[in-house]
Protein backbone atom coordinates (compact mmCIF):
# COMPACT_ATOMS: atom_id res chain seq x y z
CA UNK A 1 71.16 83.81 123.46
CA UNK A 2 67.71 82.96 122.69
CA UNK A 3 69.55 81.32 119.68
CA UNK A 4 71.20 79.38 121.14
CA UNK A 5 69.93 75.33 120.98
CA UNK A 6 69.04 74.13 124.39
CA UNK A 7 71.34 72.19 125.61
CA UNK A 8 72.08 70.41 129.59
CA UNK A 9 73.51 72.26 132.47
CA UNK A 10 76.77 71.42 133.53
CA UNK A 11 75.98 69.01 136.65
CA UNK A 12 72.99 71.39 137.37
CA UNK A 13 75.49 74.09 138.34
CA UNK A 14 75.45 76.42 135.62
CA UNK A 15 72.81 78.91 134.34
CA UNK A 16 71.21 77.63 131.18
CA UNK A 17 72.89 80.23 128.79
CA UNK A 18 76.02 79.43 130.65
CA UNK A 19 75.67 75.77 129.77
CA UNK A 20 74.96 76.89 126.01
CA UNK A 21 77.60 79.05 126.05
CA UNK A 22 80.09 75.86 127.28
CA UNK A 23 78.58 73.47 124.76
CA UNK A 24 78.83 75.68 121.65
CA UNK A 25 82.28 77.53 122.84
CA UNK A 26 84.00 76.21 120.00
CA UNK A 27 81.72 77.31 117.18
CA UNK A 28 81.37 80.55 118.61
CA UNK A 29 84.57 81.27 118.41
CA UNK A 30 86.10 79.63 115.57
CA UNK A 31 86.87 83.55 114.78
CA UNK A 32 88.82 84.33 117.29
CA UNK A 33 90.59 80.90 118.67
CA UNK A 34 89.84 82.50 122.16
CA UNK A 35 90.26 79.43 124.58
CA UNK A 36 87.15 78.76 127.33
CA UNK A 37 87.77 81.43 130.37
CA UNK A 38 88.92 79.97 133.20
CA UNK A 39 87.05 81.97 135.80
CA UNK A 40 83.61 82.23 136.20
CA UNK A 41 83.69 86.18 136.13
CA UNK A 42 84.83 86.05 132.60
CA UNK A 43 82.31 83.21 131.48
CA UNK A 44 79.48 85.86 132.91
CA UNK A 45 81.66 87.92 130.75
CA UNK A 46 81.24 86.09 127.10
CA UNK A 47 77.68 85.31 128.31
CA UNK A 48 76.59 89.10 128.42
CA UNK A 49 78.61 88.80 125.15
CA UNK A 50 76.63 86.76 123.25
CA UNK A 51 73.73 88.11 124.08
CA UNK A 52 73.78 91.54 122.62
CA UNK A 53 75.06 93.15 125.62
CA UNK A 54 78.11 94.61 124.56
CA UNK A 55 78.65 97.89 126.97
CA UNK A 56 77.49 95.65 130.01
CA UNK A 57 80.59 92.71 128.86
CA UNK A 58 82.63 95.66 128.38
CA UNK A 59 82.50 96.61 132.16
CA UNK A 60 82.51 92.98 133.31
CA UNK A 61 85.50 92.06 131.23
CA UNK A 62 87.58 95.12 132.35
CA UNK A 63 86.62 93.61 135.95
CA UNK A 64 87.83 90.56 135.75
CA UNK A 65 91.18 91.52 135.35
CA UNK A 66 93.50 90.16 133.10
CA UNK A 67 92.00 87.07 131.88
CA UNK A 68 88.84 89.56 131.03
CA UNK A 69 90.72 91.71 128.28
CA UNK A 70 89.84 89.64 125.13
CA UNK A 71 85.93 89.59 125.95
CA UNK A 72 86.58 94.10 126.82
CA UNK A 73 88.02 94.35 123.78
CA UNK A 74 86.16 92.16 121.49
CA UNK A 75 83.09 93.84 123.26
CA UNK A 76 83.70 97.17 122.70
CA UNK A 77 85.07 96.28 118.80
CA UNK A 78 81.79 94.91 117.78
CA UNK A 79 79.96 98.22 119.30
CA UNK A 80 82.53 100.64 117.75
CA UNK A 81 82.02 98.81 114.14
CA UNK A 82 78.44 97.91 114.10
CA UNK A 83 76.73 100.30 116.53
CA UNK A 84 78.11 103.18 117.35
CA UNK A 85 76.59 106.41 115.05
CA UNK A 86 79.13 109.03 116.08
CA UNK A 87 82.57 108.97 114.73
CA UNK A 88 84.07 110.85 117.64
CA UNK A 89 82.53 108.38 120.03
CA UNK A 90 84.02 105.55 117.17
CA UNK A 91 88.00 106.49 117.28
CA UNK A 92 88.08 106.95 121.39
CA UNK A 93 86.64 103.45 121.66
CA UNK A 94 89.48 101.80 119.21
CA UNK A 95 91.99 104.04 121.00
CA UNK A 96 90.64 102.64 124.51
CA UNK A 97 90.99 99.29 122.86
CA UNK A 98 94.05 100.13 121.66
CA UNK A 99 95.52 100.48 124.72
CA UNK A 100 94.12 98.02 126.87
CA UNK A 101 95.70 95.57 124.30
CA UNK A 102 98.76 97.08 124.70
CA UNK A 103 98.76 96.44 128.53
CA UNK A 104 97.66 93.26 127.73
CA UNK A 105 100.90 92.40 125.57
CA UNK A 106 103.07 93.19 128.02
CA UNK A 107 101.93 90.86 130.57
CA UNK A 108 100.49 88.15 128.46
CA UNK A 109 102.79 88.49 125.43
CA UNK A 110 102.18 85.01 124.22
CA UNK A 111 97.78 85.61 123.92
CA UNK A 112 97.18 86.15 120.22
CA UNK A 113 94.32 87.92 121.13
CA UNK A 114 96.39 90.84 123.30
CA UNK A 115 98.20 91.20 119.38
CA UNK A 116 95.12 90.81 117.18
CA UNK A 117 93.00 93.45 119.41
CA UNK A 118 96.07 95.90 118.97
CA UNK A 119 95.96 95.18 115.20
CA UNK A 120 92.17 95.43 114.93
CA UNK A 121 91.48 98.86 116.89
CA UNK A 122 94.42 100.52 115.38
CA UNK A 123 92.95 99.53 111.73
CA UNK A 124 90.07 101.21 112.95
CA UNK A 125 90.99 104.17 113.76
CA UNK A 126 92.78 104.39 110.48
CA UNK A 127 89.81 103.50 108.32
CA UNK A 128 88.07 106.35 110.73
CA UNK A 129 91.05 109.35 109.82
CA UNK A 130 90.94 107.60 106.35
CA UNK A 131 93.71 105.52 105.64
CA UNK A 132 96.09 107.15 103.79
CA UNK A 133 96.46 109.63 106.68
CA UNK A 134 97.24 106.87 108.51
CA UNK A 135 99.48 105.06 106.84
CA UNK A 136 101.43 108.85 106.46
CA UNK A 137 101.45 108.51 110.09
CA UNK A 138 102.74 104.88 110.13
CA UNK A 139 99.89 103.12 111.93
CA UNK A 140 100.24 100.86 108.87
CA UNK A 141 103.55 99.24 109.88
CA UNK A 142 102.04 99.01 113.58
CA UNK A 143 98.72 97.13 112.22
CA UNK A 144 100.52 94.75 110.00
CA UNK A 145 103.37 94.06 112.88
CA UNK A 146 100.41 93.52 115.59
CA UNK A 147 98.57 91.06 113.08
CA UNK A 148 101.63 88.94 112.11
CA UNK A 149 102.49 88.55 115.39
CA UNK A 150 98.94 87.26 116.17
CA UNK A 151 98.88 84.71 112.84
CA UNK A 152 102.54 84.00 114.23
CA UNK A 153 100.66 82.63 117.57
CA UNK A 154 97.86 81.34 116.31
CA UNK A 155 97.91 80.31 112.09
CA UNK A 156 94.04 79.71 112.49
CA UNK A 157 93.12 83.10 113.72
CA UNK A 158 89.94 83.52 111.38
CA UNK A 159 89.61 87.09 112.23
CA UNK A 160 93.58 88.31 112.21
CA UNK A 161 93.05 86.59 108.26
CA UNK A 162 90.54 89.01 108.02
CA UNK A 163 91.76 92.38 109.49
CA UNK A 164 95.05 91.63 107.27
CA UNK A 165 93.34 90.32 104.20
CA UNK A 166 91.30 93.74 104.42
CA UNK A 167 93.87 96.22 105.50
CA UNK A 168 95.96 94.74 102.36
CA UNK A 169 93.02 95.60 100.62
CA UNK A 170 92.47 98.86 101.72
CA UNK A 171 96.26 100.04 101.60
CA UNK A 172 95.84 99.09 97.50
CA UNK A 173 93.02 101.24 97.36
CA UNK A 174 94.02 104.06 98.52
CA UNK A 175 97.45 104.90 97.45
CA UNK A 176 97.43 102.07 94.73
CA UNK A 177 98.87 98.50 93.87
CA UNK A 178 102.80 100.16 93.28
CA UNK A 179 103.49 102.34 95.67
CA UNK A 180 101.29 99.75 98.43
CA UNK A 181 103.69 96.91 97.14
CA UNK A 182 107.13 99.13 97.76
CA UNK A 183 105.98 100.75 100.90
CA UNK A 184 103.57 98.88 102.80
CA UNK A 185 104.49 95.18 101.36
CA UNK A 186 100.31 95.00 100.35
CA UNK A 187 99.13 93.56 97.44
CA UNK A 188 96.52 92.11 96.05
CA UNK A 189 97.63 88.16 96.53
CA UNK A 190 98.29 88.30 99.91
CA UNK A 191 94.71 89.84 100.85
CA UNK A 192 92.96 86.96 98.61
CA UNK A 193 95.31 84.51 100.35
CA UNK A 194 94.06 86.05 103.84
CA UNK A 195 90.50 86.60 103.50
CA UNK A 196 90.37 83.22 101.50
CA UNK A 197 91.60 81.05 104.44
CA UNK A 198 89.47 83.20 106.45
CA UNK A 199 87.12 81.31 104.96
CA UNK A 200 88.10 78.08 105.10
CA UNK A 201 88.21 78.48 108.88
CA UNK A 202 84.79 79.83 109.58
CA UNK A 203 82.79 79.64 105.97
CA UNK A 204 79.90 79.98 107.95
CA UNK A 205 80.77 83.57 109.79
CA UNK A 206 78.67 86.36 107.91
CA UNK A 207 81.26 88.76 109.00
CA UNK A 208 83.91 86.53 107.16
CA UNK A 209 81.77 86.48 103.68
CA UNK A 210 80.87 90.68 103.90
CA UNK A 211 84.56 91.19 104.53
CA UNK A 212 85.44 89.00 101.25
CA UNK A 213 82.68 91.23 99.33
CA UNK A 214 84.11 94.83 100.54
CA UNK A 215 87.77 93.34 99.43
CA UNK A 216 86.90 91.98 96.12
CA UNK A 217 84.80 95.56 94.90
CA UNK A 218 88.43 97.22 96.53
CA UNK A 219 90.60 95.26 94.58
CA UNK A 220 88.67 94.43 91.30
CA UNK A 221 85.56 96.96 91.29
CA UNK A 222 82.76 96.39 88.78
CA UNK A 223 84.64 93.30 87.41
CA UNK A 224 83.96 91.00 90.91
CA UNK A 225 80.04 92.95 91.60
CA UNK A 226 78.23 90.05 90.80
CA UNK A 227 80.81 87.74 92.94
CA UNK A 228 80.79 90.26 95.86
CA UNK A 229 76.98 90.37 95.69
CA UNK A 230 76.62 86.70 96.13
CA UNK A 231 78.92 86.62 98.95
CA UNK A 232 76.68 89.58 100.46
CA UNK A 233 73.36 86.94 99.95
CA UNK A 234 75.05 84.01 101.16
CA UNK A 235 75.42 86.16 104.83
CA UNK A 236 72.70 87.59 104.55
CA UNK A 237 70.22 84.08 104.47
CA UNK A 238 72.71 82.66 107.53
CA UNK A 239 70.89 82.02 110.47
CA UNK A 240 72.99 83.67 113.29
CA UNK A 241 74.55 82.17 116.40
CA UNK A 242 74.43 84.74 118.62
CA UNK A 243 74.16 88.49 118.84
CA UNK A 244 77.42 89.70 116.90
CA UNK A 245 76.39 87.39 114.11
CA UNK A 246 72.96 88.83 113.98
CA UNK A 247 74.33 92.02 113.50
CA UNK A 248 76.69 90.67 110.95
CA UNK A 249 74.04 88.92 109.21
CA UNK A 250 71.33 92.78 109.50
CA UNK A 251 74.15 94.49 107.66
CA UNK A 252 74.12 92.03 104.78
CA UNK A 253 70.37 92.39 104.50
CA UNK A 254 70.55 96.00 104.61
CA UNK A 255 73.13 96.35 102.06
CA UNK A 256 71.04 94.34 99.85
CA UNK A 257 68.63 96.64 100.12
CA UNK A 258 70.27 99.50 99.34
């Protein structure tokens, strides 16, 4: 959190990150519309969160219950995408996501985030078993149902834009614009349409502008490079706000450099 501007503690009671986690709540999650916790456990939670210490909010999330599902999962997303090297290790942590969402839906069926979670692991694990497999296996239907229903809770849901904009994306690529159109519903419009108000909610979020650069060289190949590389520069000179976007913003670097 050492990003993090200083700002006051609340009344003197709160840690200092905890304060700076409570003033820049909003920013920090204009991804994810998460609303502020409501218990201290899950403000510890976030706070372990946005500091890089993923495994350790993990744990603390899954402690505090309920209420402490979105930070587990988001948690345990970010290490499966942008940290963990074995693949193995990758598809048990979506599938543990998976299903913790899952619970999470049935008592809380109104949290956008018990949907989007669902939605984001399971596209995981399909990217991981490639994605035609998966769609053969219908996770595709199961992604795009758990995503709608999020975007049907909360329109502004930066990252369900995303995760649909991109699986749209990916469903073209693989088994092609036709047969993605009459089977799976994807196309090419609606993952602009996603990934492009993705942006208007968060232009700032690295992850949002890599995302828009893997769709456009899926979609339109050599004929967007140039676009897709600016998007990849743009992230890449962002100055993150906390751990997740630091990682978000290393990626873009390193891809440069490739």
């Amino acid at each position: 959190m050492s990003d993090w501007p200083n700002s006051p503690p609340d009344n003197g009671t709160a840690p200092p990150e905890l304060s700076a986690l409570r003033a820049q709540w909003a920013h920090l999650h204009a991804l994810d519309a998460e609303p502020p916790p409501t218990s201290d456990a899950v403000w510890r939670a976030w706070g372990l969160f946005h500091a890089g210490q993923f495994q350790q909010a993990e744990a603390a999330g899954v402690a505090a219950g309920l209420s402490g599902l979105s930070v587990a999962n988001r948690a345990a997303a970010v290490h499966a995408t942008l940290l963990e090297p074995h693949e193995k290790a990758r598809l048990d942590q979506f599938q543990r996501i998976h299903a913790r969402a899952r619970a999470h839906a049935a008592d809380l069926p109104g949290d956008p985030n018990a949907w989007f979670w669902q939605g984001y692991a399971l596209a995981g694990y399909a990217q991981g078993i490639h994605v035609a497999r998966a769609l053969a296996q219908g996770l595709g239907t199961q992604v795009q149902a758990a995503l709608q229903a999020t975007l049907a809770l909360a329109p502004e849901h930066a990252l369900a834009h995303v995760a649909l904009g991109n699986f749209h994306a990916q469903i073209i690529d693989k088994v092609g614009p036709l047969v993605g159109a009459m089977t799976y519903g994807a196309s090419a419009e609606a993952a602009h349409a996603h990934l492009a108000r993705a942006r208007e909610l968060a232009p700032d979020a690295p992850a949002v502008l890599l995302a828009l650069a893997q769709a456009l060289l899926m979609l339109d190949g050599e004929a967007r490079l140039d676009e897709a590389a600016r998007l990849q520069e743009q992230a890449a000179q962002l100055s993150p706000r906390d751990a997740e976007e630091r990682l978000w913003v290393e990626l873009a670097r390193a891809s440069l450099a490739l």
